[in-house]
Protein backbone atom coordinates (compact mmCIF):
# COMPACT_ATOMS: atom_id res chain seq x y z
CA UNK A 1 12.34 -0.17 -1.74
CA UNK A 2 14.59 -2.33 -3.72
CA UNK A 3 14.43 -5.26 -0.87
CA UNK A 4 10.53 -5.11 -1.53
CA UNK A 5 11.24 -5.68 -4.75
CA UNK A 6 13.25 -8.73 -4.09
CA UNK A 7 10.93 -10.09 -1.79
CA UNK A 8 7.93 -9.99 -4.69
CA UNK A 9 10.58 -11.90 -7.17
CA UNK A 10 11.18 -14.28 -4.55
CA UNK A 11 7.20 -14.64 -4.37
CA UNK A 12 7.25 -15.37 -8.04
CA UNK A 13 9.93 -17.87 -8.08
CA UNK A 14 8.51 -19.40 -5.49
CA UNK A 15 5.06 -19.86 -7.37
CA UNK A 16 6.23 -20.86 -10.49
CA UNK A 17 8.84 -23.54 -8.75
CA UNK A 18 5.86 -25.07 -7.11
CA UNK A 19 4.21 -25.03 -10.79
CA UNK A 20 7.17 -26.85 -12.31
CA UNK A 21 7.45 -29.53 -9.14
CA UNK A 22 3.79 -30.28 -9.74
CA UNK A 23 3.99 -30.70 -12.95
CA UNK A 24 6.60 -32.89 -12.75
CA UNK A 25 5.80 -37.10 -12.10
CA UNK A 26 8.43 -38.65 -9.75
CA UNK A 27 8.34 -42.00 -12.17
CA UNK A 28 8.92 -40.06 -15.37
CA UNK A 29 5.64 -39.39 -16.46
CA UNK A 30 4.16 -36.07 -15.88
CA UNK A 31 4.05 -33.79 -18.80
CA UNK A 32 6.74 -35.82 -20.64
CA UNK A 33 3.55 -38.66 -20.91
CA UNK A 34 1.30 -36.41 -22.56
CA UNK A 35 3.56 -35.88 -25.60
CA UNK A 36 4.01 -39.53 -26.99
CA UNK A 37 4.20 -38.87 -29.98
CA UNK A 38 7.90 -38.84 -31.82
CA UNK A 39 7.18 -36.26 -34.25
CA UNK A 40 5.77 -33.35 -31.94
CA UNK A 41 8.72 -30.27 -31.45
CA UNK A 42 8.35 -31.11 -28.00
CA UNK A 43 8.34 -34.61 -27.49
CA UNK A 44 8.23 -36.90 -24.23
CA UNK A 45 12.18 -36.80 -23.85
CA UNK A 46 12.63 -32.90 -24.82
CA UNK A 47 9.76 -31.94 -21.99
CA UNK A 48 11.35 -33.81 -19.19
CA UNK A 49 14.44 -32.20 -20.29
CA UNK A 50 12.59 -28.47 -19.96
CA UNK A 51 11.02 -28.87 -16.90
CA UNK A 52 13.70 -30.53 -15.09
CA UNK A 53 16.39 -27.53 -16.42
CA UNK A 54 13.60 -24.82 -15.81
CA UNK A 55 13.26 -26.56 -11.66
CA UNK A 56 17.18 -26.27 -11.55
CA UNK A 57 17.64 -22.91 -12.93
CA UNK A 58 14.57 -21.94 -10.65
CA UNK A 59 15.68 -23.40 -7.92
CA UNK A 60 19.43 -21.06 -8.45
CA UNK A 61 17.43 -18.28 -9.02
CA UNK A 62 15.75 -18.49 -5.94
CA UNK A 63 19.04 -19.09 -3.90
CA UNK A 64 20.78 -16.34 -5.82
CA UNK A 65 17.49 -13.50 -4.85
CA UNK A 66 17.70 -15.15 -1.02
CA UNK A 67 21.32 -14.28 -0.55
CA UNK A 68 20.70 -10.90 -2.46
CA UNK A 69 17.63 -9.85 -0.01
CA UNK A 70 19.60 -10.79 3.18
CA UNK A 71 22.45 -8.74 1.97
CA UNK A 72 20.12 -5.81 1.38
CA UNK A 73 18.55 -5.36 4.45
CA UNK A 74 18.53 -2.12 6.28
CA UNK A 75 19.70 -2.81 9.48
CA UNK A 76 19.98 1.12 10.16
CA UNK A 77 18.07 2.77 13.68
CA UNK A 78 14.13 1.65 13.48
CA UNK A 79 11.39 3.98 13.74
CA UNK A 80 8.82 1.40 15.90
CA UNK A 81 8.41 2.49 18.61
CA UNK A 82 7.80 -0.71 20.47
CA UNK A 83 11.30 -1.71 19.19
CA UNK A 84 12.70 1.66 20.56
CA UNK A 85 10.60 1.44 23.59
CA UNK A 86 12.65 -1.93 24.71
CA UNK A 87 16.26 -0.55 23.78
CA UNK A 88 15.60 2.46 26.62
CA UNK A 89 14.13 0.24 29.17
CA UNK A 90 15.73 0.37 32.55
CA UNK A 91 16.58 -2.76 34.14
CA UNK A 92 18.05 -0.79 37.46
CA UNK A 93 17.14 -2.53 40.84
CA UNK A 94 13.96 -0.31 42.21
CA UNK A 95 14.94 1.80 44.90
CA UNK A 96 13.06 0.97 48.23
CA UNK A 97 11.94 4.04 50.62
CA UNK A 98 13.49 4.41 53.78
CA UNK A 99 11.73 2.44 56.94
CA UNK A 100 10.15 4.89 59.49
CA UNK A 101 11.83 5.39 62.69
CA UNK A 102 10.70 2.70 65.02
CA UNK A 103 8.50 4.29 68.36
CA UNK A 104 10.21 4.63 71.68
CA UNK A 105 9.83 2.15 73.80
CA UNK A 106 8.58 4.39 76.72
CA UNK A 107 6.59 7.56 75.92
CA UNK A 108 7.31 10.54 77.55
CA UNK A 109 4.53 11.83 79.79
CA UNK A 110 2.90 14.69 79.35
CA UNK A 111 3.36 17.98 81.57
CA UNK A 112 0.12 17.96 83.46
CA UNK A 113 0.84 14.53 84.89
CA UNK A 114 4.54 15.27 85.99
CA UNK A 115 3.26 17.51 88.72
């Protein structure tokens, strides 16, 4: 139960990481370009700021849930039975049947042709 839930935040992160990479512009541009002008709250300095902060602290929170979801799996007795099925399995050499007991090499003759 609670590793699902780790594995649906992970999902999450993982979306809105991709979000903030994309929105990002590898020569400084990106969202920061949009907002040119000086006197906006968020101006073209204070956005690269966010979304390079938000891609680290992202990018921690997704190594941080990783760790936490490989530390909390159950590695307990499985119920698949495929999985079970494998662990019995016998690997012993197959026993061969015994060869049948080779024919004389004369045959005895029968009683009416001793006489």
């Amino acid at each position: 139960m609670l590793y699902n839930i780790i594995v649906i935040l992970i999902i999450v992160v993982c979306v809105l990481l991709a979000l903030v990479v994309l929105v990002q512009n590898s020569k400084g541009g990106g969202l920061a370009a949009n907002f040119s002008a000086p006197t906006q709250v968020l101006g073209a300095r204070q956005s690269a700021d966010f979304i390079e902060k938000a891609t680290w602290w992202l990018a921690g929170i997704l190594m941080a849930l990783s760790l936490f979801a490989t530390i909390s799996i159950h590695r307990g007795q499985t119920t698949d039975p495929l999985a079970s099925e494998a662990k019995v399995a016998d690997y012993s050499p197959v026993q061969q049947a015994p060869a049948a007991p080779a024919m004389p090499a004369t045959a005895p003759m029968p009683e009416a042709d001793q006489q």
